[in-house]
C-alpha atoms as a PDB file:
ATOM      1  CA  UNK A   1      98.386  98.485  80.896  1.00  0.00           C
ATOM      2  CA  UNK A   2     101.721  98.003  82.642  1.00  0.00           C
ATOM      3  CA  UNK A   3     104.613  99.892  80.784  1.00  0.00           C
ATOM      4  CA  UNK A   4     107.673  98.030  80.337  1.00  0.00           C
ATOM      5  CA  UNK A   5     110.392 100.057  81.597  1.00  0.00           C
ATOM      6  CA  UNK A   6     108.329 101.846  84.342  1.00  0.00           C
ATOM      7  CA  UNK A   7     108.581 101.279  87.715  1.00  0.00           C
ATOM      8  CA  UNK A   8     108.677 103.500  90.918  1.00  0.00           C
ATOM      9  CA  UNK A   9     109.128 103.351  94.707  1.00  0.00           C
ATOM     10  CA  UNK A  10     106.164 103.437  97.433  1.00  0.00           C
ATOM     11  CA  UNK A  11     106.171 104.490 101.118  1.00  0.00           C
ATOM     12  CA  UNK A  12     104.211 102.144 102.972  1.00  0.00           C
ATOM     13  CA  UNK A  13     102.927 101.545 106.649  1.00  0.00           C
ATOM     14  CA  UNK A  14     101.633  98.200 107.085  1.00  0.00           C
ATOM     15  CA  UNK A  15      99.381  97.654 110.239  1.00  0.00           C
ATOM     16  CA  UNK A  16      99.677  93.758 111.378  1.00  0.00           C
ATOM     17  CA  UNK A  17      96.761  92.286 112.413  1.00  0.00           C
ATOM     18  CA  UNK A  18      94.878  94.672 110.646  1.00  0.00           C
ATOM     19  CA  UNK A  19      91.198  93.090 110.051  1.00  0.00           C
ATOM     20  CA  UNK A  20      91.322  93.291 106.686  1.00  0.00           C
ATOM     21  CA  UNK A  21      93.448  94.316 103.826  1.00  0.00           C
ATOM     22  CA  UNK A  22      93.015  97.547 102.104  1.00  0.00           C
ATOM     23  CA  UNK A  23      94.510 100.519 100.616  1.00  0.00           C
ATOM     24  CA  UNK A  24      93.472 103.369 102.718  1.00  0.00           C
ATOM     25  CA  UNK A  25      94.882 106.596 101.659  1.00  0.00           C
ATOM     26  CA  UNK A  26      99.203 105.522 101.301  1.00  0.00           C
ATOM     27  CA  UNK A  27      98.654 102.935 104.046  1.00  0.00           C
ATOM     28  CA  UNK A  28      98.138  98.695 103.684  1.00  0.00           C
ATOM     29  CA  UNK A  29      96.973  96.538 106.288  1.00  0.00           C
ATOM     30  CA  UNK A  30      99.699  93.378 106.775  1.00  0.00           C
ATOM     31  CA  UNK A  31      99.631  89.874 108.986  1.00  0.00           C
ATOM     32  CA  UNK A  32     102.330  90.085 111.335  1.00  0.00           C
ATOM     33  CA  UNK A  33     104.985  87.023 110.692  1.00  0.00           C
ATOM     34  CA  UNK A  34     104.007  86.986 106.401  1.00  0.00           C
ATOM     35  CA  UNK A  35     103.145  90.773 106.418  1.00  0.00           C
ATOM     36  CA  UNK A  36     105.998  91.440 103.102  1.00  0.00           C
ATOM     37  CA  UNK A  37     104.984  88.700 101.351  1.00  0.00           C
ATOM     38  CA  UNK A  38     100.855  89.222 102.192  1.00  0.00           C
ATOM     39  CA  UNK A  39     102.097  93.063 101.194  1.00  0.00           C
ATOM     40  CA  UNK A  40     103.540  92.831  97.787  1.00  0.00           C
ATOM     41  CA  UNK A  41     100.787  89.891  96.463  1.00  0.00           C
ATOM     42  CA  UNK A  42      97.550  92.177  97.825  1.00  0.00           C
ATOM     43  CA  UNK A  43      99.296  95.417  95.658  1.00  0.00           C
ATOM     44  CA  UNK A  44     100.528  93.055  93.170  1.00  0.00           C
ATOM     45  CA  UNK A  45      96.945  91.719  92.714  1.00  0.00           C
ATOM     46  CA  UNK A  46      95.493  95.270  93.095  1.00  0.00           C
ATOM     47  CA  UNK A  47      97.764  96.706  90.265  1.00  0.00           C
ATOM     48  CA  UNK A  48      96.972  93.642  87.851  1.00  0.00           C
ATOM     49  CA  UNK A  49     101.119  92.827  88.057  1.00  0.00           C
ATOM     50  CA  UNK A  50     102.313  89.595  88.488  1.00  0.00           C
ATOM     51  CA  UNK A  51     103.924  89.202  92.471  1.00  0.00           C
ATOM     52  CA  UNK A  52     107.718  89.190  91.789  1.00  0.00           C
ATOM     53  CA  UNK A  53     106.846  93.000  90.392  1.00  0.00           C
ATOM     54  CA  UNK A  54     106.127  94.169  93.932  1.00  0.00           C
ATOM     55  CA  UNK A  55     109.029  93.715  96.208  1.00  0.00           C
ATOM     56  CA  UNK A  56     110.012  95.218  99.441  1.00  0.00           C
ATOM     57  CA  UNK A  57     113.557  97.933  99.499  1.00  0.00           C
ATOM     58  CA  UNK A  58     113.280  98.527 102.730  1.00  0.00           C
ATOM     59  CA  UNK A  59     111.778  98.049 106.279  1.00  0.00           C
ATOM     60  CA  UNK A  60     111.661  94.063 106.170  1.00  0.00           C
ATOM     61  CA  UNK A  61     111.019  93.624 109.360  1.00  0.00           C
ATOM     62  CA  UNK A  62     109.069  97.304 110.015  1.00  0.00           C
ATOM     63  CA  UNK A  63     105.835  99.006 109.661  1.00  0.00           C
ATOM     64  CA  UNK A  64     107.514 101.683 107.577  1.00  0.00           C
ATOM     65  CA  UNK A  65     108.071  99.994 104.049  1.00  0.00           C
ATOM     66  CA  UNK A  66     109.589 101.129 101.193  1.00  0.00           C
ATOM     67  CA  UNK A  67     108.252  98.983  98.099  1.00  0.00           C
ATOM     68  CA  UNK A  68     109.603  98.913  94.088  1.00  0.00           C
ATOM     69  CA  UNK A  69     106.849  98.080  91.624  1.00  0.00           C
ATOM     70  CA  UNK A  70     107.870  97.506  88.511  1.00  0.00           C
ATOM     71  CA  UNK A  71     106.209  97.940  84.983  1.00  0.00           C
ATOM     72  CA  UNK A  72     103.850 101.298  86.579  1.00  0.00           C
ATOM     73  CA  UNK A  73     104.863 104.301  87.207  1.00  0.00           C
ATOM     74  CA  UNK A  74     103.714 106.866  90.386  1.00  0.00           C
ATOM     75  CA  UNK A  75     100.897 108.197  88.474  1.00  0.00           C
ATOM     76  CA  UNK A  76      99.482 104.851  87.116  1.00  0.00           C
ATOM     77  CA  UNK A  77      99.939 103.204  90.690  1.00  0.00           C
ATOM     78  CA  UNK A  78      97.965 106.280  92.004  1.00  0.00           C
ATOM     79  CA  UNK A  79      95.360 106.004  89.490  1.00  0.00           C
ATOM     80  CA  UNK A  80      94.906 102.040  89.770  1.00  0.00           C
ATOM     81  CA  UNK A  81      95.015 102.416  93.562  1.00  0.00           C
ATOM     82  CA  UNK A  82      92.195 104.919  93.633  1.00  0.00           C
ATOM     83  CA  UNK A  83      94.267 107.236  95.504  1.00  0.00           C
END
């Protein structure tokens, strides 16, 4: 369950044109061109949040990302993630 106040940062590298999405390891496949929007909604749907909780801090326009996700923190994002 997402905690209210919680929230934390993530490093990510997103590949474009990746064939699919997935989380593999710290690192999320992305579709050139939509790749911070396809970003946040795939995490946002794989951490049960609603999409505005998932945005993008910085690296808007590269593959290194730093996201915010708020209402988990590290340890439940790790957990929910599988990782």
């Amino acid at each position: 369950m997402a905690t209210p106040l919680a929230s934390c940062t993530l490093a990510i590298k997103a590949v474009p044109n990746a064939p699919r999405s997935a989380v593999v390891g710290w690192l999320a496949p992305a579709l050139e061109g939509r790749a911070n929007d396809a970003l946040c909604e795939f995490l946002a749907d794989a951490l049960a949040l609603p999409r505005r909780a998932v945005t993008v801090l910085q690296g808007d326009k590269s593959r290194q990302k730093v996201l915010h996700v708020a209402g988990l923190t590290l340890a439940e994002v790790r957990v929910k993630l599988g990782v």
